[in-house]
Protein backbone atom coordinates (compact mmCIF):
# COMPACT_ATOMS: atom_id res chain seq x y z
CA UNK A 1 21.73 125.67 74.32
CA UNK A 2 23.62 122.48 73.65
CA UNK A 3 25.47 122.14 70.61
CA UNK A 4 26.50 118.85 69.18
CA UNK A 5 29.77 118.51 67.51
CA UNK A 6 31.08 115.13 65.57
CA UNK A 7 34.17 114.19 64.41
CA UNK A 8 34.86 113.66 60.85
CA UNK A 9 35.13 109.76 61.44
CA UNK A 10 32.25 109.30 62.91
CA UNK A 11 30.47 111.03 60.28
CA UNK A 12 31.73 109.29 57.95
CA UNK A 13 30.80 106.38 59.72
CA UNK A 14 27.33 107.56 59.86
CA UNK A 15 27.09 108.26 56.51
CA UNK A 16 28.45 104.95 55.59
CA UNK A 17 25.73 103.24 57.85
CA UNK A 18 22.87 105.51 56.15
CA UNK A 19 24.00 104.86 52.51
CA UNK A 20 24.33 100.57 53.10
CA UNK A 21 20.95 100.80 55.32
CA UNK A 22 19.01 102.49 52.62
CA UNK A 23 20.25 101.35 49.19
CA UNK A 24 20.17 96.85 48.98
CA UNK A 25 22.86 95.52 46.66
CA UNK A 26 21.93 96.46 43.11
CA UNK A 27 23.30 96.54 39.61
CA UNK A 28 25.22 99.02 37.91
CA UNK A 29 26.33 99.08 34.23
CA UNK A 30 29.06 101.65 33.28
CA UNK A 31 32.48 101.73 31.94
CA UNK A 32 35.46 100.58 33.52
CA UNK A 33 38.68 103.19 33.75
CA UNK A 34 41.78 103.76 36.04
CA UNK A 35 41.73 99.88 36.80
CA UNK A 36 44.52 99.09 39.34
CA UNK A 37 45.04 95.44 40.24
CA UNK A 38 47.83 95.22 42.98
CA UNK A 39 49.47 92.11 44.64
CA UNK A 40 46.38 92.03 47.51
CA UNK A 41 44.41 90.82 44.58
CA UNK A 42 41.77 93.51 45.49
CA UNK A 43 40.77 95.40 42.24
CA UNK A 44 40.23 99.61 42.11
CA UNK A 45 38.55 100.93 39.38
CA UNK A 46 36.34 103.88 38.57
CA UNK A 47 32.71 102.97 36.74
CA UNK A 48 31.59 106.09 34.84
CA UNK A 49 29.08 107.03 31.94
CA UNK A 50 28.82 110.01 30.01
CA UNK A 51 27.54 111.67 33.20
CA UNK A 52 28.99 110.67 36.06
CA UNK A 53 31.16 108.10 37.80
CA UNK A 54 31.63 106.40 40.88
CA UNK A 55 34.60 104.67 42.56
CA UNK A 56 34.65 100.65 42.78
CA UNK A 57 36.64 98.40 44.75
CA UNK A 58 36.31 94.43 44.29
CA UNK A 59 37.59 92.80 46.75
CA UNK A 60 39.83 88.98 46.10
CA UNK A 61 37.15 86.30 46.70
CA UNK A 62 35.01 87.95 44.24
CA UNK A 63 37.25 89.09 41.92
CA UNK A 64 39.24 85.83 41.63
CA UNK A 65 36.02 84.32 40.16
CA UNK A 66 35.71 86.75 37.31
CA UNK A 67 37.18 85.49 33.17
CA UNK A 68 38.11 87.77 31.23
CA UNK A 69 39.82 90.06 33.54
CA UNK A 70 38.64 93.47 32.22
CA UNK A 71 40.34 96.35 30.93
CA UNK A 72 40.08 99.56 30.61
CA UNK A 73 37.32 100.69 28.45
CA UNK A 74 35.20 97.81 28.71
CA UNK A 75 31.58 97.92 29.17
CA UNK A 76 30.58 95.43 32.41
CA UNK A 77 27.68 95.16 34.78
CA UNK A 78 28.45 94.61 38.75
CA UNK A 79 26.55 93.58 41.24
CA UNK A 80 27.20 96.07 44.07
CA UNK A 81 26.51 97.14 47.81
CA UNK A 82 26.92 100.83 47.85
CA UNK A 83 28.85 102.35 50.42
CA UNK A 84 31.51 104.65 52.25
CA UNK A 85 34.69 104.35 52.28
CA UNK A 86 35.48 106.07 55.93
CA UNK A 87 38.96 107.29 55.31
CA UNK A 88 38.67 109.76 52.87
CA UNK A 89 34.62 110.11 53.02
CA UNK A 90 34.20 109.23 49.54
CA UNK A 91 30.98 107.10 48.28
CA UNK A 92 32.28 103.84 46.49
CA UNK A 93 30.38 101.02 45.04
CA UNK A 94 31.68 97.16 46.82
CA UNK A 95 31.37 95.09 44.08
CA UNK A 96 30.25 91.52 44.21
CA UNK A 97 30.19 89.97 40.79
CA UNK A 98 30.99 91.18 37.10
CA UNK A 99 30.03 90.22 33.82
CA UNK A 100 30.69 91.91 30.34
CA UNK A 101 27.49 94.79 29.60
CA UNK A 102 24.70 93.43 27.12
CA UNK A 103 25.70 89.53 28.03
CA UNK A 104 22.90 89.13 30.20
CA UNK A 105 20.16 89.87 27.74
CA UNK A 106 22.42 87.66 25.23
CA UNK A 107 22.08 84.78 27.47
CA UNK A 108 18.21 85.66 27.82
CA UNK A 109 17.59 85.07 24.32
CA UNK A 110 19.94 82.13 24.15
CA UNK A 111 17.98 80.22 26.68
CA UNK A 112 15.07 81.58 25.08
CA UNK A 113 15.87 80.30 21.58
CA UNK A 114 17.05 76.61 22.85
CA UNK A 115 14.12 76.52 24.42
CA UNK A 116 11.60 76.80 21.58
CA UNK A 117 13.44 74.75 19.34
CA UNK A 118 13.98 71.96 21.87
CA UNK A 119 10.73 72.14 22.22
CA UNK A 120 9.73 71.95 18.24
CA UNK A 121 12.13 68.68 18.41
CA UNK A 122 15.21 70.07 16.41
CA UNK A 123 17.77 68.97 18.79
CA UNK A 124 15.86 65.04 18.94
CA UNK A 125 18.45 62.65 19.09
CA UNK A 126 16.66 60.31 16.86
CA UNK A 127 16.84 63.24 13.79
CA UNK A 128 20.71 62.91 14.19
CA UNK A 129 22.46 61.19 11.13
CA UNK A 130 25.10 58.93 11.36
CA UNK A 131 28.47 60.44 10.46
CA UNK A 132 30.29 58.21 7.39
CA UNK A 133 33.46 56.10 8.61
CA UNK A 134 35.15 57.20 5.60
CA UNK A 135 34.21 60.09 4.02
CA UNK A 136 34.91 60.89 0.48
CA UNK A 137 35.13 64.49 0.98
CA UNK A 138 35.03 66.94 3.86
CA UNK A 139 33.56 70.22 3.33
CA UNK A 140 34.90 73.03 6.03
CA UNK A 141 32.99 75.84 6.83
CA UNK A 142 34.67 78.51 8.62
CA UNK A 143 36.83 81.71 8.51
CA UNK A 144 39.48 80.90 5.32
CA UNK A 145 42.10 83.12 7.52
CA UNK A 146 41.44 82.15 11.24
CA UNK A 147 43.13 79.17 12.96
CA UNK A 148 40.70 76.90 13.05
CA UNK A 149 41.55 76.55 9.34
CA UNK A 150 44.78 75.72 10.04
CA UNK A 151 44.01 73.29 13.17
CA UNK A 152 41.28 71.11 11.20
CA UNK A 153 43.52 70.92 8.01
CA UNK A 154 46.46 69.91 10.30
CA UNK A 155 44.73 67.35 11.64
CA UNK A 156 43.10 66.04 8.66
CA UNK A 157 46.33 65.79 6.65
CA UNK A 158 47.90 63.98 9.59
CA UNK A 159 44.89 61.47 9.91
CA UNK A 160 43.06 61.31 6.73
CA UNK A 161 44.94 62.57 3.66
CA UNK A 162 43.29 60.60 1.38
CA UNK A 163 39.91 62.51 1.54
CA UNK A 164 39.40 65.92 -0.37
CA UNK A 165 39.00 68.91 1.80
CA UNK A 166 36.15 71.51 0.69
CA UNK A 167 36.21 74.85 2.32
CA UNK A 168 33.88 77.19 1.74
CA UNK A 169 34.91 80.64 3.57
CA UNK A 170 32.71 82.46 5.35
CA UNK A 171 32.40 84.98 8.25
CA UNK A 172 31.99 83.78 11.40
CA UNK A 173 31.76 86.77 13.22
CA UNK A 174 29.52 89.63 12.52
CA UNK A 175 26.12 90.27 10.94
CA UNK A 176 27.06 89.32 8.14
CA UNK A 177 28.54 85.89 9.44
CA UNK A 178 25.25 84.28 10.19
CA UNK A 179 23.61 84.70 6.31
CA UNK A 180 26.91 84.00 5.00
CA UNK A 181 26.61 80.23 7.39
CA UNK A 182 23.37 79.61 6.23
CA UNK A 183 24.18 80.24 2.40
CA UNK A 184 27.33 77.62 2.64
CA UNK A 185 25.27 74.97 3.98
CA UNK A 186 22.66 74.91 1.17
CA UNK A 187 25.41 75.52 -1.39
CA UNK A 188 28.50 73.24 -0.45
CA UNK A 189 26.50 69.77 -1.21
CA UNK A 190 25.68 71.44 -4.55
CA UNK A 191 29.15 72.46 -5.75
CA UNK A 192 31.05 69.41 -4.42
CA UNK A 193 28.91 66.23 -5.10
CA UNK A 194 31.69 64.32 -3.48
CA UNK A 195 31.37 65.84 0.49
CA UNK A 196 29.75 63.00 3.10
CA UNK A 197 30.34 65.56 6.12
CA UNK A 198 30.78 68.98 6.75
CA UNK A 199 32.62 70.64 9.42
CA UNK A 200 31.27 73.78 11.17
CA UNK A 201 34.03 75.32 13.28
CA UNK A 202 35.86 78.32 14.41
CA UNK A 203 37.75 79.24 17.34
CA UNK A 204 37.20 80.33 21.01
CA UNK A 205 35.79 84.05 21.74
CA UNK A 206 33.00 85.51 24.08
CA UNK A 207 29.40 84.98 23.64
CA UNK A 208 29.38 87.86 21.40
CA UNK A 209 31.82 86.64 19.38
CA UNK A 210 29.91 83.80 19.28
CA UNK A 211 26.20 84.80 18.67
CA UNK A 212 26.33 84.09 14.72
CA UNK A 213 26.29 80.21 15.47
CA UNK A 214 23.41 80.94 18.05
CA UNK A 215 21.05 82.04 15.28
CA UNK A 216 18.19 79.83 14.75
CA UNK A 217 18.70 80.52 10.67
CA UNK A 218 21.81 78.93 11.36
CA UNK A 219 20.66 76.22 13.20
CA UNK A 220 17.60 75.61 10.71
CA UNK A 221 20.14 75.55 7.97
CA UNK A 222 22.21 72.67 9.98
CA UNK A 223 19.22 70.17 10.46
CA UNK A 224 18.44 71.00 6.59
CA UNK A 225 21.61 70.32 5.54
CA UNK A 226 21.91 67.98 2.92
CA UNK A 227 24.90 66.01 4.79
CA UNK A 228 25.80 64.93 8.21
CA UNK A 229 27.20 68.49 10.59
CA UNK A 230 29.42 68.09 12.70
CA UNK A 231 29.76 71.45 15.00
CA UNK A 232 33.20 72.45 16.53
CA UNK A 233 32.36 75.80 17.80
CA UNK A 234 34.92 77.81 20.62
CA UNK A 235 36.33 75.60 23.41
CA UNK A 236 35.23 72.79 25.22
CA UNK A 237 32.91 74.84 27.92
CA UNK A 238 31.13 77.14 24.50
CA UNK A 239 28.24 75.62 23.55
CA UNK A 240 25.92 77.30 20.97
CA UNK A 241 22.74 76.46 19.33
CA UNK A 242 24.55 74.99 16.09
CA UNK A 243 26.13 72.55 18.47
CA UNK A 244 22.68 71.21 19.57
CA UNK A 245 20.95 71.30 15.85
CA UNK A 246 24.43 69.44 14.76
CA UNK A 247 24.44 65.98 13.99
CA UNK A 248 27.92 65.47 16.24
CA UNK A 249 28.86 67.94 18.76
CA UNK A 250 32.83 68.15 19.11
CA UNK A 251 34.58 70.39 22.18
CA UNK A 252 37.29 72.55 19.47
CA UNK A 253 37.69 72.55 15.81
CA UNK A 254 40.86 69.66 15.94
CA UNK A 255 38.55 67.41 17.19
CA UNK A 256 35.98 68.09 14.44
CA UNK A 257 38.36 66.94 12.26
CA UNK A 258 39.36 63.74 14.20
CA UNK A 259 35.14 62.39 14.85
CA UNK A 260 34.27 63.35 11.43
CA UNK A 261 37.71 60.92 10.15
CA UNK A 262 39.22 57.63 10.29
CA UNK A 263 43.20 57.40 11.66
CA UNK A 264 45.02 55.76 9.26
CA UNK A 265 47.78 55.14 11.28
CA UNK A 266 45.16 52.88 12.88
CA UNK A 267 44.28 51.67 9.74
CA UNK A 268 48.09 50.54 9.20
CA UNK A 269 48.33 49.34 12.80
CA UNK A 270 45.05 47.28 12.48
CA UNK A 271 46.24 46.27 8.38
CA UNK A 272 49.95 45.12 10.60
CA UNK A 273 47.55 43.00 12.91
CA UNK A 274 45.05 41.47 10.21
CA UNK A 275 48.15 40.28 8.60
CA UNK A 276 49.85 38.90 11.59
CA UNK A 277 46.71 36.91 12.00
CA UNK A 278 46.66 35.76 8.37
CA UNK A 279 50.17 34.81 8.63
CA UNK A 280 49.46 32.69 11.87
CA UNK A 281 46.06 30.97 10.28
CA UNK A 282 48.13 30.33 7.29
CA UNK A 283 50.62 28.59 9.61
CA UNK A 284 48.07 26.90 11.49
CA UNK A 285 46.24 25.69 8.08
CA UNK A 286 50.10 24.53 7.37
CA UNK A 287 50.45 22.34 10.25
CA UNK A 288 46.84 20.98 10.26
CA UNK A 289 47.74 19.86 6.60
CA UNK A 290 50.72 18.32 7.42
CA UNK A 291 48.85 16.43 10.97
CA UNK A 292 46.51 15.40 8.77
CA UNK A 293 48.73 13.90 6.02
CA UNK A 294 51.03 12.31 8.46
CA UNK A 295 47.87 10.57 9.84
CA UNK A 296 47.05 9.72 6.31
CA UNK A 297 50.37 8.06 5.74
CA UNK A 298 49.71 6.13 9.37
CA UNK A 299 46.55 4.48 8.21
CA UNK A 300 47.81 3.62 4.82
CA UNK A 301 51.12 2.07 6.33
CA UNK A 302 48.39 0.37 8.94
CA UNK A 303 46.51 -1.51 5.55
CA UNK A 304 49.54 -2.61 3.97
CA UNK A 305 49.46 -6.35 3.05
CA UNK A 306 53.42 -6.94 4.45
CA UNK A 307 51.92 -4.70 7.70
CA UNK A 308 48.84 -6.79 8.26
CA UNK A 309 51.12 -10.28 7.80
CA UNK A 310 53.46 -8.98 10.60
CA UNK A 311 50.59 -8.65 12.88
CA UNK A 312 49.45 -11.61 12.60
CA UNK A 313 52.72 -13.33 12.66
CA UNK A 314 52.99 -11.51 15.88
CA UNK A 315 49.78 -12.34 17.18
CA UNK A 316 50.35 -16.00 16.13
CA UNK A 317 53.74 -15.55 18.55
CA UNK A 318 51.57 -14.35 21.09
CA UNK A 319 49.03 -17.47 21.21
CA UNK A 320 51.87 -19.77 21.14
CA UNK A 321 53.17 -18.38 23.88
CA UNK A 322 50.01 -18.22 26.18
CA UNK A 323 49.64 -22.02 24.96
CA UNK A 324 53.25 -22.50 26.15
CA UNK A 325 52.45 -20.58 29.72
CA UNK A 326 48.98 -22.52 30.27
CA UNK A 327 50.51 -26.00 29.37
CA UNK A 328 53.25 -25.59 31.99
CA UNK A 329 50.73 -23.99 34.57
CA UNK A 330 48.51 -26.80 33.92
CA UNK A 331 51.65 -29.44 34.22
CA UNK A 332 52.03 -27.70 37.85
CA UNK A 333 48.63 -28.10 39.25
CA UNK A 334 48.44 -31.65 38.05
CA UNK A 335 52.03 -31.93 39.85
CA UNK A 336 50.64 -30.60 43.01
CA UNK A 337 47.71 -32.63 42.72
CA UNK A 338 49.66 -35.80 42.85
CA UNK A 339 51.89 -34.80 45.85
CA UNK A 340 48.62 -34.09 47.91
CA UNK A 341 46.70 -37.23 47.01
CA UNK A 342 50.05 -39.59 48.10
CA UNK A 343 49.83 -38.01 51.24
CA UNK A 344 46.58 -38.57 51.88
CA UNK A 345 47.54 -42.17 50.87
CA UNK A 346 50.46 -42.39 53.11
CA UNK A 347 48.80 -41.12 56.02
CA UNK A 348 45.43 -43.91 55.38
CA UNK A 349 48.89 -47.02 56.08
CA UNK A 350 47.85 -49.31 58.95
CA UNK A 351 51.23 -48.58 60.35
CA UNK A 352 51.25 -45.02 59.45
CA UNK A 353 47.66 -45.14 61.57
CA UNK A 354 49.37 -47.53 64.42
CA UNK A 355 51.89 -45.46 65.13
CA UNK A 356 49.83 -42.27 65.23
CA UNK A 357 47.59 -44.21 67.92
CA UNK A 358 50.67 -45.42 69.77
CA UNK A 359 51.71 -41.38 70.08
CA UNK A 360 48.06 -40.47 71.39
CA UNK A 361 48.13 -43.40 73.55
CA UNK A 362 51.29 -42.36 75.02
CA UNK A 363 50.28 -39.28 75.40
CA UNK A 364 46.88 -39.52 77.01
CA UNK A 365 48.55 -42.12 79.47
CA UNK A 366 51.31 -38.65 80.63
CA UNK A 367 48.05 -36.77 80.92
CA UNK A 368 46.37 -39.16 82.95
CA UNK A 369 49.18 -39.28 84.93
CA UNK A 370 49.40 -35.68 85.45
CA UNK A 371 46.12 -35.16 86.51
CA UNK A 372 45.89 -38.27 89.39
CA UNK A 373 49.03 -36.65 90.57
CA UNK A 374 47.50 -32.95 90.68
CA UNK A 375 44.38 -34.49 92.39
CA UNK A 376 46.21 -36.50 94.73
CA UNK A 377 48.10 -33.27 95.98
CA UNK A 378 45.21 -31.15 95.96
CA UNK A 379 43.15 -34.21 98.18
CA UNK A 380 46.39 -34.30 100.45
CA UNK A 381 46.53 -30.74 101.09
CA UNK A 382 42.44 -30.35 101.75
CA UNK A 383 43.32 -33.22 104.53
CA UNK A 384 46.22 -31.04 106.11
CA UNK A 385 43.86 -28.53 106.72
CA UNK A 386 40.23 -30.26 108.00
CA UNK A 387 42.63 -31.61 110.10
CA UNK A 388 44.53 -28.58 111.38
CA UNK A 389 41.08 -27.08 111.66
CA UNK A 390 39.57 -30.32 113.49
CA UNK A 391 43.05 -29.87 115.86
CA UNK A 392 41.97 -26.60 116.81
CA UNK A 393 38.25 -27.74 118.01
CA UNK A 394 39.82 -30.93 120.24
CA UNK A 395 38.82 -30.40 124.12
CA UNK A 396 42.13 -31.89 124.43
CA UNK A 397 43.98 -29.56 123.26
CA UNK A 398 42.19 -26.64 125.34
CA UNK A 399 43.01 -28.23 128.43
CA UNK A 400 46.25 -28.29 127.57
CA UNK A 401 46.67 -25.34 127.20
CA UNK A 402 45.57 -24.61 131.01
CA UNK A 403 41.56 -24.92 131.04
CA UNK A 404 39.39 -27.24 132.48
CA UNK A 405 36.04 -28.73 132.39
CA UNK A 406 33.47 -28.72 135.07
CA UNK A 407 30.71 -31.64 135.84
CA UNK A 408 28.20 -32.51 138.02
CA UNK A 409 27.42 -35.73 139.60
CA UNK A 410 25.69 -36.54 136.77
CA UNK A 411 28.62 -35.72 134.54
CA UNK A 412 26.59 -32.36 132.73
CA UNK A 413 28.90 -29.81 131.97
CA UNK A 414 28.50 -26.76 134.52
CA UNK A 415 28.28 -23.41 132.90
CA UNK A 416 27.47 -21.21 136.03
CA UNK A 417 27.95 -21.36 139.69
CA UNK A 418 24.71 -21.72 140.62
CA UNK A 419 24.04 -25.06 139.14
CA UNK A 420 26.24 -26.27 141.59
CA UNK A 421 24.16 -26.81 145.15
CA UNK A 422 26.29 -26.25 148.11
CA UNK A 423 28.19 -29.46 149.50
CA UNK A 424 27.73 -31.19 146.22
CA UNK A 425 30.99 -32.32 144.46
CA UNK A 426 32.40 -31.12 141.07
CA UNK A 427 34.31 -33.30 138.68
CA UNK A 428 37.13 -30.88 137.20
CA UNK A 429 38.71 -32.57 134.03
CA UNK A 430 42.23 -31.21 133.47
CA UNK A 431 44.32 -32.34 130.41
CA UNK A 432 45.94 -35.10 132.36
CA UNK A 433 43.76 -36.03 135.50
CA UNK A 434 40.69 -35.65 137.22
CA UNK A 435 39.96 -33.88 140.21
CA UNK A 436 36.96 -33.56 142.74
CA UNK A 437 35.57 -30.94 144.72
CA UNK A 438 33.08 -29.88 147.17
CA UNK A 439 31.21 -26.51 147.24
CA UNK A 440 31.21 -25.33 150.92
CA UNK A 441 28.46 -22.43 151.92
């Protein structure tokens, strides 16, 4: 009979495969002990409960995401895979996320809570009262020996001294923290008449630490206030139900105090400013003033009697000297005038006209001259050449140069052979001489 035999690793390895096949990721609430957070950034920590416990191991992606970093002691829930961890065959839980025990039904009936009174309308923006630019007094509510204290008074001295500070101490963690909230809303407007705004605040902590201002007695008590609220719950991520039924929500307790009051080294700065500008309209008033008097002094000095007789004197200097101009102008053109008309009178003389007729006489006669000449030389040289050309047509001249001209009896010019019969004569007409001849058979 075969007998099957397994190493220890590759049961474990079995073992690890059963366990992660049959058990899904899950969550597990316990508490934490033996945490161990080395240099890998890996975390090792045992999750027990008064019955049992079970090794852990949270590896660096997930636990870098996880604020607070527990301790030991603390109550969390982790989302795990259960497994084996081969090497020493022990059962271990990978963990995936972690969150403080009991938050996750806190956050339930948070959402829960903002839901219903969203939905009544206590968090309408319309509801929300304007907070007062400068308040007369400022009631605090908050813890009389946390920080906050201390952070909204610092910043309310340094901004705003001149307002009264109210505060009305309460607990603001606790159940007693929430009735003790409530009561110092309806009461603070009673005992000081003189408070515009009221500051809700107190420092960072967890959502338990929290929960008082996440009571809707709280927030019921905010919207029926008998001031403006102006929340400054935890740090600027924390945001509870007072912060929505507020009037102003502010991210920390110091900047409460600054929305809910006027900077008065602003107020100095702007004061600095307004008087610059009053200085420079006064200035400008100033030298409109003096424009306008100087003008003033103009026109007066412009109506004087002694003023208006030197304008006219000058004036009158003025006409007498256009007259002056247009009399001598005029003088000119008459001047002219004269010179133009004697020459037209000079040039209508008999023997101013005689001699101007001699000089076109004499000069017509040059170019009648001129031009019998130029025809007589253009006639002359047509004859040269009706001549030359007549010279070349002369039968003369052709039988000189070594031709002749035959004729019948009858003296007709013979072109061809054949008008000539045989053993009748030809008449050959050189250029000197005749000669006769006889065509033979």
């Amino acid at each position: 009979m075969t007998q099957t035999v397994y190493a220890v690793s590759e049961l474990s390895e079995m073992l690890r495969g059963l366990v992660e096949d049959s058990l899904p990721s899950l969550w597990v609430e316990g508490e934490i002990s033996n945490l161990a957070r080395p240099a890998s950034g890996h975390w090792y920590f045992t999750l027990k409960d008064s019955g049992a416990q079970l090794r852990c191991v949270m590896f660096r992606k997930s636990s870098y995401l996880v604020r607070p970093i527990p301790k030991d002691g603390d109550q969390v829930r982790v989302r795990a895979q259960p497994s084996v961890y081969v090497a020493r065959g022990d059962l271990q839980l990978i963990c995936e996320a972690m969150e403080p025990a009991g938050q996750g039904a806190l956050l339930l009936a948070y959402e829960k809570l903002k839901a219903r009174l969203q939905a009544e309308g206590l968090f309408e923006a319309a509801s929300k009262r304007a907070i007062p630019k400068i308040p007369r007094g400022i009631g605090l509510i908050t813890s009389a020996t946390g920080a906050a204290v201390q952070d909204v008074l610092s910043a309310l001295a340094r901004r705003f001294p001149l307002a009264t500070v109210y505060l009305y101490p309460v607990p603001v963690q606790g159940t007693e923290a929430a009735p003790a909230i409530v009561k110092a809303l309806r009461r603070l407007p009673e005992l000081a008449p003189a408070v515009d705004v009221i500051l809700l605040v107190r420092g960072g902590g967890s959502l338990e630490d929290l929960w008082a201002f996440n009571e809707e007695s709280v927030a019921r008590a905010v919207r029926a206030c008998a001031v403006p609220v102006v929340s400054g719950v935890g740090h600027e991520v924390d945001f509870t139900i007072a912060d929505f039924a507020a009037d102003l929500r502010a991210p920390t307790p110091t900047a409460a105090a600054e929305l809910s009051s006027p900077d008065v080294a602003d107020w100095a700065h702007r004061n600095a400013q307004l008087a610059q500008a009053l200085i420079r309209l006064q200035q400008q008033a100033q030298t409109q003033r003096t424009e306008r008097l100087a003008r003033a002094a103009q026109r007066l000095l412009a109506l004087h009697p002694g003023r208006r007789l030197q304008d006219r004197a000058q004036r009158l200097d003025e006409l007498e000297l256009r007259l002056s101009r247009a009399h001598q102008q005029r003088l000119r053109q008459l001047r002219e005038q004269l010179a133009a008309a004697r020459g037209r009178l000079l040039a209508q003389r008999p023997l101013t006209r005689i001699g101007a007729l001699e000089l076109d006489r004499s000069r017509l006669r040059t170019r009648l001259m001129q031009a019998v000449q130029f025809r007589l030389r253009n006639h002359a040289d047509r004859l040269d050449q009706i001549e030359a050309l007549l010279g070349s047509f002369n039968p003369q001249a052709v039988l000189a140069r070594g031709y002749a001209i035959a004729r019948n009896a009858k003296g007709q010019i013979l072109l061809d052979a054949d008008q000539v019969p045989v053993g009748e004569a030809v008449d050959l007409q050189l250029a000197r001489g005749l000669v006769r001849l006889k065509r033979s058979a």
